[in-house]
C-alpha atoms as a PDB file:
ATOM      1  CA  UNK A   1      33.430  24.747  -5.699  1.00  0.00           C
ATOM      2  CA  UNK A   2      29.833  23.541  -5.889  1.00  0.00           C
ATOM      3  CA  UNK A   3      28.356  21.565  -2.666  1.00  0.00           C
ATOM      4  CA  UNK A   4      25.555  19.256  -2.796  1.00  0.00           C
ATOM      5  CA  UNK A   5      22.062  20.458  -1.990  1.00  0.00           C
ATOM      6  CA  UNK A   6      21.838  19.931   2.276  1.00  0.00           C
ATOM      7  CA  UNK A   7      19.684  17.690   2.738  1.00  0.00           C
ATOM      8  CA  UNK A   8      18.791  14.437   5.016  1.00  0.00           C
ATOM      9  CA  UNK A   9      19.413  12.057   2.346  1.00  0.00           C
ATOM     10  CA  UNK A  10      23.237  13.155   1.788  1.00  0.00           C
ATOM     11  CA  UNK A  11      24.170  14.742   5.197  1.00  0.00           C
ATOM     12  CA  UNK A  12      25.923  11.721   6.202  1.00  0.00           C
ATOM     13  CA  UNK A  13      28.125  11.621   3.163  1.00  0.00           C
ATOM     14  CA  UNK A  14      31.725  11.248   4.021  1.00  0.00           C
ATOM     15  CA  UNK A  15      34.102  14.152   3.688  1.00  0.00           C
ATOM     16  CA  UNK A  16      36.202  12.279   0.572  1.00  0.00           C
ATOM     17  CA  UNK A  17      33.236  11.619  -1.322  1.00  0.00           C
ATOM     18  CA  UNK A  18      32.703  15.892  -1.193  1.00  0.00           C
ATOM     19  CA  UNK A  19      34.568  16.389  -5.055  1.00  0.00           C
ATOM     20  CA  UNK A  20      32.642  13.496  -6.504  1.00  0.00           C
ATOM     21  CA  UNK A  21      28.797  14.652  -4.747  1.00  0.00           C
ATOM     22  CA  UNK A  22      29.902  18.424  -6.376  1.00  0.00           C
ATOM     23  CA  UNK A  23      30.741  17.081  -9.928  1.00  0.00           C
ATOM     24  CA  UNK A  24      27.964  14.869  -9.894  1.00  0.00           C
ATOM     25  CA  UNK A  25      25.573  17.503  -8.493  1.00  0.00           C
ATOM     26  CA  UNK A  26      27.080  20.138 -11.216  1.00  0.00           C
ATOM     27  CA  UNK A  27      26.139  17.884 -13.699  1.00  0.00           C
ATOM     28  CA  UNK A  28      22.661  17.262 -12.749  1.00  0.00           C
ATOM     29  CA  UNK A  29      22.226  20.705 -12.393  1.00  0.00           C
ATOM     30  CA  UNK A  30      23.778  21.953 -15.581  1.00  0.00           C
ATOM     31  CA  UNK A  31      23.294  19.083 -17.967  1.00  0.00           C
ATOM     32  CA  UNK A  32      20.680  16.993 -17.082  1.00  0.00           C
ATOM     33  CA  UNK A  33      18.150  19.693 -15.493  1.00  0.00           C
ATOM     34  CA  UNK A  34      20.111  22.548 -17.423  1.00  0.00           C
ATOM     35  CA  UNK A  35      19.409  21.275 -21.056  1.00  0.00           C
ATOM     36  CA  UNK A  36      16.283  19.425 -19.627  1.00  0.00           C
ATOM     37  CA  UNK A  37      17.945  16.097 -20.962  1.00  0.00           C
ATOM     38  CA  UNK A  38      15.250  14.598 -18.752  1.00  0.00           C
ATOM     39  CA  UNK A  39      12.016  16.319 -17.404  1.00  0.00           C
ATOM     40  CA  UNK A  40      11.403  14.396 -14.814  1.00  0.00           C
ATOM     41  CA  UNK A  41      14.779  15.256 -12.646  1.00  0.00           C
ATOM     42  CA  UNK A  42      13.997  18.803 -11.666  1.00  0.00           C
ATOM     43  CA  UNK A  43      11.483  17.735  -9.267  1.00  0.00           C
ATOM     44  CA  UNK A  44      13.380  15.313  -7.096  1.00  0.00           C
ATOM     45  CA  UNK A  45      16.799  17.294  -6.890  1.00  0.00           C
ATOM     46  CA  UNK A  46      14.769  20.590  -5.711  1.00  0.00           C
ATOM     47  CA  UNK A  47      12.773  18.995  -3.115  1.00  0.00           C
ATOM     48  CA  UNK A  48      15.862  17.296  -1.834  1.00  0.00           C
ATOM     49  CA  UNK A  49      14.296  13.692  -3.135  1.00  0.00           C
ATOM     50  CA  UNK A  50      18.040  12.284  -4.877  1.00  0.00           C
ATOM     51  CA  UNK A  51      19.879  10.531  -2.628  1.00  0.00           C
ATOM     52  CA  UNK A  52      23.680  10.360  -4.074  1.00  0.00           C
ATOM     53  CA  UNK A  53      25.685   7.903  -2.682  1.00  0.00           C
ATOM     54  CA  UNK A  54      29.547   7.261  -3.695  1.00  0.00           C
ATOM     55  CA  UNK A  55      31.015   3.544  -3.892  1.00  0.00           C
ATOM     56  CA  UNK A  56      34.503   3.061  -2.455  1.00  0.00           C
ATOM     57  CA  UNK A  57      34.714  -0.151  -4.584  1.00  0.00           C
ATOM     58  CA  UNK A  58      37.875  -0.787  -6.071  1.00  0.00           C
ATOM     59  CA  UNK A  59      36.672  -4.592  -7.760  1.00  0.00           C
ATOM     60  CA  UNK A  60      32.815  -5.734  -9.059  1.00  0.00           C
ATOM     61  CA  UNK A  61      31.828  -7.245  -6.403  1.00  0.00           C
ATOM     62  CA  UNK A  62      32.637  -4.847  -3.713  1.00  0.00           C
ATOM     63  CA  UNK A  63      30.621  -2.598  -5.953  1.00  0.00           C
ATOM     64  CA  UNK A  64      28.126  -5.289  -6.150  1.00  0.00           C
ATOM     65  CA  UNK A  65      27.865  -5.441  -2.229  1.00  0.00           C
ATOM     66  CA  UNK A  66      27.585  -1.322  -1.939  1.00  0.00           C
ATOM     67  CA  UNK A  67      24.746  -1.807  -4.933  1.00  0.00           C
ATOM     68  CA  UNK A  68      22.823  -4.523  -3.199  1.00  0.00           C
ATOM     69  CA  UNK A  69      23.260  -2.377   0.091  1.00  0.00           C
ATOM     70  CA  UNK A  70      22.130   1.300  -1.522  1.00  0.00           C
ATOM     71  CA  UNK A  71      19.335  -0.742  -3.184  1.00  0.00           C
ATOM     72  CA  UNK A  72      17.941  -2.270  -0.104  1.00  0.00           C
ATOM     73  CA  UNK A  73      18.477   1.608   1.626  1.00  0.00           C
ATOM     74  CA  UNK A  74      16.602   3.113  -0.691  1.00  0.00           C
ATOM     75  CA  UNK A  75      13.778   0.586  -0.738  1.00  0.00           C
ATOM     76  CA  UNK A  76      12.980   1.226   3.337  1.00  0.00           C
ATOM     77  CA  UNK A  77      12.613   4.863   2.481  1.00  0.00           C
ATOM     78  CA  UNK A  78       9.181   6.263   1.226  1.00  0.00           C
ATOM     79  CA  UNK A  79       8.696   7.988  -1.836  1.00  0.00           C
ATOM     80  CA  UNK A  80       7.538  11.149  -0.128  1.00  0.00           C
ATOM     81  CA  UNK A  81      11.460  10.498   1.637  1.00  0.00           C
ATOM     82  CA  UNK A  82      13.419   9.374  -1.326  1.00  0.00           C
ATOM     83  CA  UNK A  83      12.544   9.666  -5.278  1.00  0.00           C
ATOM     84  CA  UNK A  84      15.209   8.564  -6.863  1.00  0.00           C
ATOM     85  CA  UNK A  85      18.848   7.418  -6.046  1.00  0.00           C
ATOM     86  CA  UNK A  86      22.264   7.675  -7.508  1.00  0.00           C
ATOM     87  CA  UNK A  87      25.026   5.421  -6.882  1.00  0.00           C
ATOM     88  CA  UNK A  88      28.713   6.929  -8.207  1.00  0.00           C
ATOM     89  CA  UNK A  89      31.447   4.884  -8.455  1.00  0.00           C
ATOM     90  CA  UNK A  90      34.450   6.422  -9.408  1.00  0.00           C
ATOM     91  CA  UNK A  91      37.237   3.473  -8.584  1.00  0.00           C
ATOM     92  CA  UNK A  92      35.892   1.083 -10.425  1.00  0.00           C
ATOM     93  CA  UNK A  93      34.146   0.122 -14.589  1.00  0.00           C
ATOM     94  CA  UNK A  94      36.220   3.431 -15.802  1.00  0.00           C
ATOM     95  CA  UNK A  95      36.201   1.229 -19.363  1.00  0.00           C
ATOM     96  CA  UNK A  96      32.548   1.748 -20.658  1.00  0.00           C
ATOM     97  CA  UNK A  97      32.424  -2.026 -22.097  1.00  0.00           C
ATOM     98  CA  UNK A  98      33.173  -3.413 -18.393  1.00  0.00           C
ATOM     99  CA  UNK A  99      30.486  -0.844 -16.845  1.00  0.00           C
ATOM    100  CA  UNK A 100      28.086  -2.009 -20.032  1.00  0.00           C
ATOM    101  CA  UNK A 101      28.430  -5.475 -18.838  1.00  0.00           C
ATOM    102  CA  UNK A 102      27.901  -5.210 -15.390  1.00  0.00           C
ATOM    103  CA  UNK A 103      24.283  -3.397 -15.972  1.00  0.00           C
ATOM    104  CA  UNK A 104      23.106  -7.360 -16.437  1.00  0.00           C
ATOM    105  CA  UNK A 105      24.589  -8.106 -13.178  1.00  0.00           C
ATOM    106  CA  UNK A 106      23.285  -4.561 -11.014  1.00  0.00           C
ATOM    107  CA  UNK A 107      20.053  -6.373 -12.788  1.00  0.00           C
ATOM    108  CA  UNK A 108      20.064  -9.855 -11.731  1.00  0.00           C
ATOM    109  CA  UNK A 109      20.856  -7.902  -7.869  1.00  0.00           C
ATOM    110  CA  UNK A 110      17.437  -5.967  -8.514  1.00  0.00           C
ATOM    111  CA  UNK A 111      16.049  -9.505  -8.826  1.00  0.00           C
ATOM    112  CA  UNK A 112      17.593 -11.496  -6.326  1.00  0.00           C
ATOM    113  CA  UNK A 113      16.702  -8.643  -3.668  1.00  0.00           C
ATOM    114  CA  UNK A 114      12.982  -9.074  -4.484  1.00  0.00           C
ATOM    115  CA  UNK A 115      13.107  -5.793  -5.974  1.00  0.00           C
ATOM    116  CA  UNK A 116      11.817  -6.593  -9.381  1.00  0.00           C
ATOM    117  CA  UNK A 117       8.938  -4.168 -10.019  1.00  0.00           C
ATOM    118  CA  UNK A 118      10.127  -2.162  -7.427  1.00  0.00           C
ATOM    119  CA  UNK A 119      13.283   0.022  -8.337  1.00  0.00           C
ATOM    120  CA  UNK A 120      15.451  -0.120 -12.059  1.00  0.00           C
ATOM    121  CA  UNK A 121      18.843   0.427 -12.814  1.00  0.00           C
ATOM    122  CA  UNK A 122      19.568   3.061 -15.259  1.00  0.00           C
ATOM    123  CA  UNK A 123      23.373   3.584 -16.563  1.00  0.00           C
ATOM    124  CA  UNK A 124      25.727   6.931 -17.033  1.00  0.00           C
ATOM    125  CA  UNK A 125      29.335   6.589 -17.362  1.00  0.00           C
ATOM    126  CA  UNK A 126      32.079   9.227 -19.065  1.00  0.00           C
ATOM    127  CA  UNK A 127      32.515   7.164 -22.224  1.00  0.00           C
ATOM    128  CA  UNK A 128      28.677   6.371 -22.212  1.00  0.00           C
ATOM    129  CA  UNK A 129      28.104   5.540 -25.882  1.00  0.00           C
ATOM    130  CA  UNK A 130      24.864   4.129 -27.954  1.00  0.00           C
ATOM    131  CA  UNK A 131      24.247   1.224 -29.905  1.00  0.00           C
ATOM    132  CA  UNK A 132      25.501   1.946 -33.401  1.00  0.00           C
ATOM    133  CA  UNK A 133      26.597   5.194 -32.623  1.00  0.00           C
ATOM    134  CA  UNK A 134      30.243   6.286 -33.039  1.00  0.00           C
ATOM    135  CA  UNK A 135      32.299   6.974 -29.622  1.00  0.00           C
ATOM    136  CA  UNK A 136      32.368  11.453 -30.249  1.00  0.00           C
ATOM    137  CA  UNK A 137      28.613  11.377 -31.517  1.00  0.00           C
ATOM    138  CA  UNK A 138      27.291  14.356 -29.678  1.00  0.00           C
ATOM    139  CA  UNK A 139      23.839  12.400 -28.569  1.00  0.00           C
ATOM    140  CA  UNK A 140      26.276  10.264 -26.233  1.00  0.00           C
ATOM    141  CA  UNK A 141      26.582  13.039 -24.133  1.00  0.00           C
ATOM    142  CA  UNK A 142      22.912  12.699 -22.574  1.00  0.00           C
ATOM    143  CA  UNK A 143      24.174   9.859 -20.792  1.00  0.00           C
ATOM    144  CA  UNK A 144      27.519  10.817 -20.233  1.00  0.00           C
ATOM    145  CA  UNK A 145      27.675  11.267 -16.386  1.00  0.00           C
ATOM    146  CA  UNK A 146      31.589  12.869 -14.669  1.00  0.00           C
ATOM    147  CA  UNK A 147      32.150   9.386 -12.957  1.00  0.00           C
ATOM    148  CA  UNK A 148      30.397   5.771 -13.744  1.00  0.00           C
ATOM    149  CA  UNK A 149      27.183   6.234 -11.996  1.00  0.00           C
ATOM    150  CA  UNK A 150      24.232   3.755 -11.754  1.00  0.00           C
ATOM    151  CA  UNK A 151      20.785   5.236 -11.459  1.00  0.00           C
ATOM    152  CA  UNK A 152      18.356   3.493  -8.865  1.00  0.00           C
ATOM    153  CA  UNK A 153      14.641   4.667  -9.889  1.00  0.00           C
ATOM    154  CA  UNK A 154      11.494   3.367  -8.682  1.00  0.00           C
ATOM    155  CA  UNK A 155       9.376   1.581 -10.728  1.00  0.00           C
ATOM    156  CA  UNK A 156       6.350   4.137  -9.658  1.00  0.00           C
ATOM    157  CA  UNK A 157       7.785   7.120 -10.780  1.00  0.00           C
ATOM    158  CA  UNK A 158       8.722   6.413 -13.788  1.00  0.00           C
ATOM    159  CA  UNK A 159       5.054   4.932 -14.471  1.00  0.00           C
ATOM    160  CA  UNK A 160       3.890   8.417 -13.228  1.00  0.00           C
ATOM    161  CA  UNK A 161       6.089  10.299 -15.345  1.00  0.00           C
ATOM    162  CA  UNK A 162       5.348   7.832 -18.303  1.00  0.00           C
ATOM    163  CA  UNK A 163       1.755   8.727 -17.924  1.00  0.00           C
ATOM    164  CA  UNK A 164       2.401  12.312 -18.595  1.00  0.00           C
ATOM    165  CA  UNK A 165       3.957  12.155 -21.701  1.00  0.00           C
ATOM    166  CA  UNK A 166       2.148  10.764 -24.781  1.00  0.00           C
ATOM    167  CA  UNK A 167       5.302  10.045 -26.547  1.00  0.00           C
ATOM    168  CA  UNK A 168       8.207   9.317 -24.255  1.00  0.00           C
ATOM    169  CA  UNK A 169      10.372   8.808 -27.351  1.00  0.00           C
ATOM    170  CA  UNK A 170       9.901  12.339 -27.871  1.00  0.00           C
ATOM    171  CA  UNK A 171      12.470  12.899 -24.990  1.00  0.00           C
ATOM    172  CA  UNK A 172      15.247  11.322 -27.322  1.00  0.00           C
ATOM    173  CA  UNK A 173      14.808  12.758 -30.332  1.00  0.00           C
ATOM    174  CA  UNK A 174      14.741  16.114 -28.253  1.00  0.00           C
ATOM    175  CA  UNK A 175      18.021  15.233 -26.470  1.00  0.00           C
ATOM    176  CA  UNK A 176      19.540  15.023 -29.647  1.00  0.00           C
ATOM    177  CA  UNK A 177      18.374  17.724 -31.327  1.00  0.00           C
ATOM    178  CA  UNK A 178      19.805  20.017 -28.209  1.00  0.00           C
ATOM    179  CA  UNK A 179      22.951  17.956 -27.983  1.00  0.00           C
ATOM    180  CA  UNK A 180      23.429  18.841 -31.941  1.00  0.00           C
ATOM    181  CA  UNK A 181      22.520  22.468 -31.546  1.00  0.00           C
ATOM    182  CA  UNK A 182      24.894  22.277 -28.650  1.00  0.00           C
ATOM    183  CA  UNK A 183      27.724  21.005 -30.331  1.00  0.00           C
ATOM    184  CA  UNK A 184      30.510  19.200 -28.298  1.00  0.00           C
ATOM    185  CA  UNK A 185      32.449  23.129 -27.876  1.00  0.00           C
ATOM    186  CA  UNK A 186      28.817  23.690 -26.584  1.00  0.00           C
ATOM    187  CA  UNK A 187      28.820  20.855 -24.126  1.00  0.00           C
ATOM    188  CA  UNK A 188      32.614  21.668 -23.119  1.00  0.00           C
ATOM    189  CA  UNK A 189      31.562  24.945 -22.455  1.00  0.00           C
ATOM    190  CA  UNK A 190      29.089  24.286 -19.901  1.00  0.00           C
ATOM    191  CA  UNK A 191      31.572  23.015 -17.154  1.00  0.00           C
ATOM    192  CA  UNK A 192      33.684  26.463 -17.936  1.00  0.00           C
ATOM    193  CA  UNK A 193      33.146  28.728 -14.425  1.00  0.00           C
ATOM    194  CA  UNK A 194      35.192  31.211 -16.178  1.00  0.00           C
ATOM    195  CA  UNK A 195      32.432  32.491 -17.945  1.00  0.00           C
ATOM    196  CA  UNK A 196      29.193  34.536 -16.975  1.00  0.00           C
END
């Protein structure tokens, strides 16, 4: 079984959250750094930057409480501490139309906070699915996370990493292109430990 990466930011993670930190960790490590779905993650999972976090929440707002609370956490750390942040909540938005609809709330909590600016809410879930795409459509799967997961960046570094790219849509038309090369027996195969 994988383990997270020991560091400060996750040492403190209950012993029940263990299976949902490895999943989440495998797939950062074999999806999103693995098929470079985005360039920028590498970085702050090596140098022990992500701080992963899992919501007991069983209702909205409890996971609205644990959201405001990880939000406000993150904020008091430095960047040099703390790059990015990821906030997994298995119990709760399983349907991908409830999870959609409560990214407008995590973002009117980014607001209230005084955060605005600061740190972003980006969105992965297991049924993650496009606009006008159908539900299989391989390019889903760049966003398709093991567990509903919110993604707390700051507003800096993603300015940063915008800076370094002259085309950021390039990064989509690339995940899909990789995704489609992939194939979905492609993508399946990548959580296999039975092989090499």
């Amino acid at each position: 079984m994988n383990t997270p990466p020991a560091n400060d930011l996750n040492a403190d993670a209950l012993p029940e959250d263990a299976p949902y930190l490895a999943a989440t960790t495998r797939w950062v490590e074999r999806a999103v750094i693995g098929l470079n779905l985005c360039p920028f993650a590498r970085a702050p999972h090596v140098q022990g930057k992500l701080r992963m976090r899992v919501s007991q929440a069983r209702d909205t707002d409890a996971l609205l409480d644990d959201l405001c609370g990880e939000l406000q956490s993150l904020n008091a750390l430095t960047p040099d501490e703390c790059e990015t942040g990821l906030l997994i909540h298995p119990f709760v938005l399983g349907d991908f139309l409830d999870y959609n609809d409560f990214l407008d709330v995590a973002d009117a909590a980014v607001q209230t906070l005084g955060l605005e600016g600061e740190w972003q809410v980006a969105s992965f879930h297991p049924q993650y699915q496009f606009a006008d795409s159908e539900p299989e459509d391989v390019e889903n799967y760049s966003n398709r996370s093991p567990f509903p997961t919110l993604h707390l960046l700051r507003e800096a570094s993603i300015e940063r990493a915008m800076e370094q790219m002259s085309d950021t849509d390039a990064i989509y038309r690339r995940n899909i292109d990789t995704l489609q090369k992939l194939g979905p027996q492609g993508w399946q195969a990548l959580w296999d430990d039975t092989t090499g």
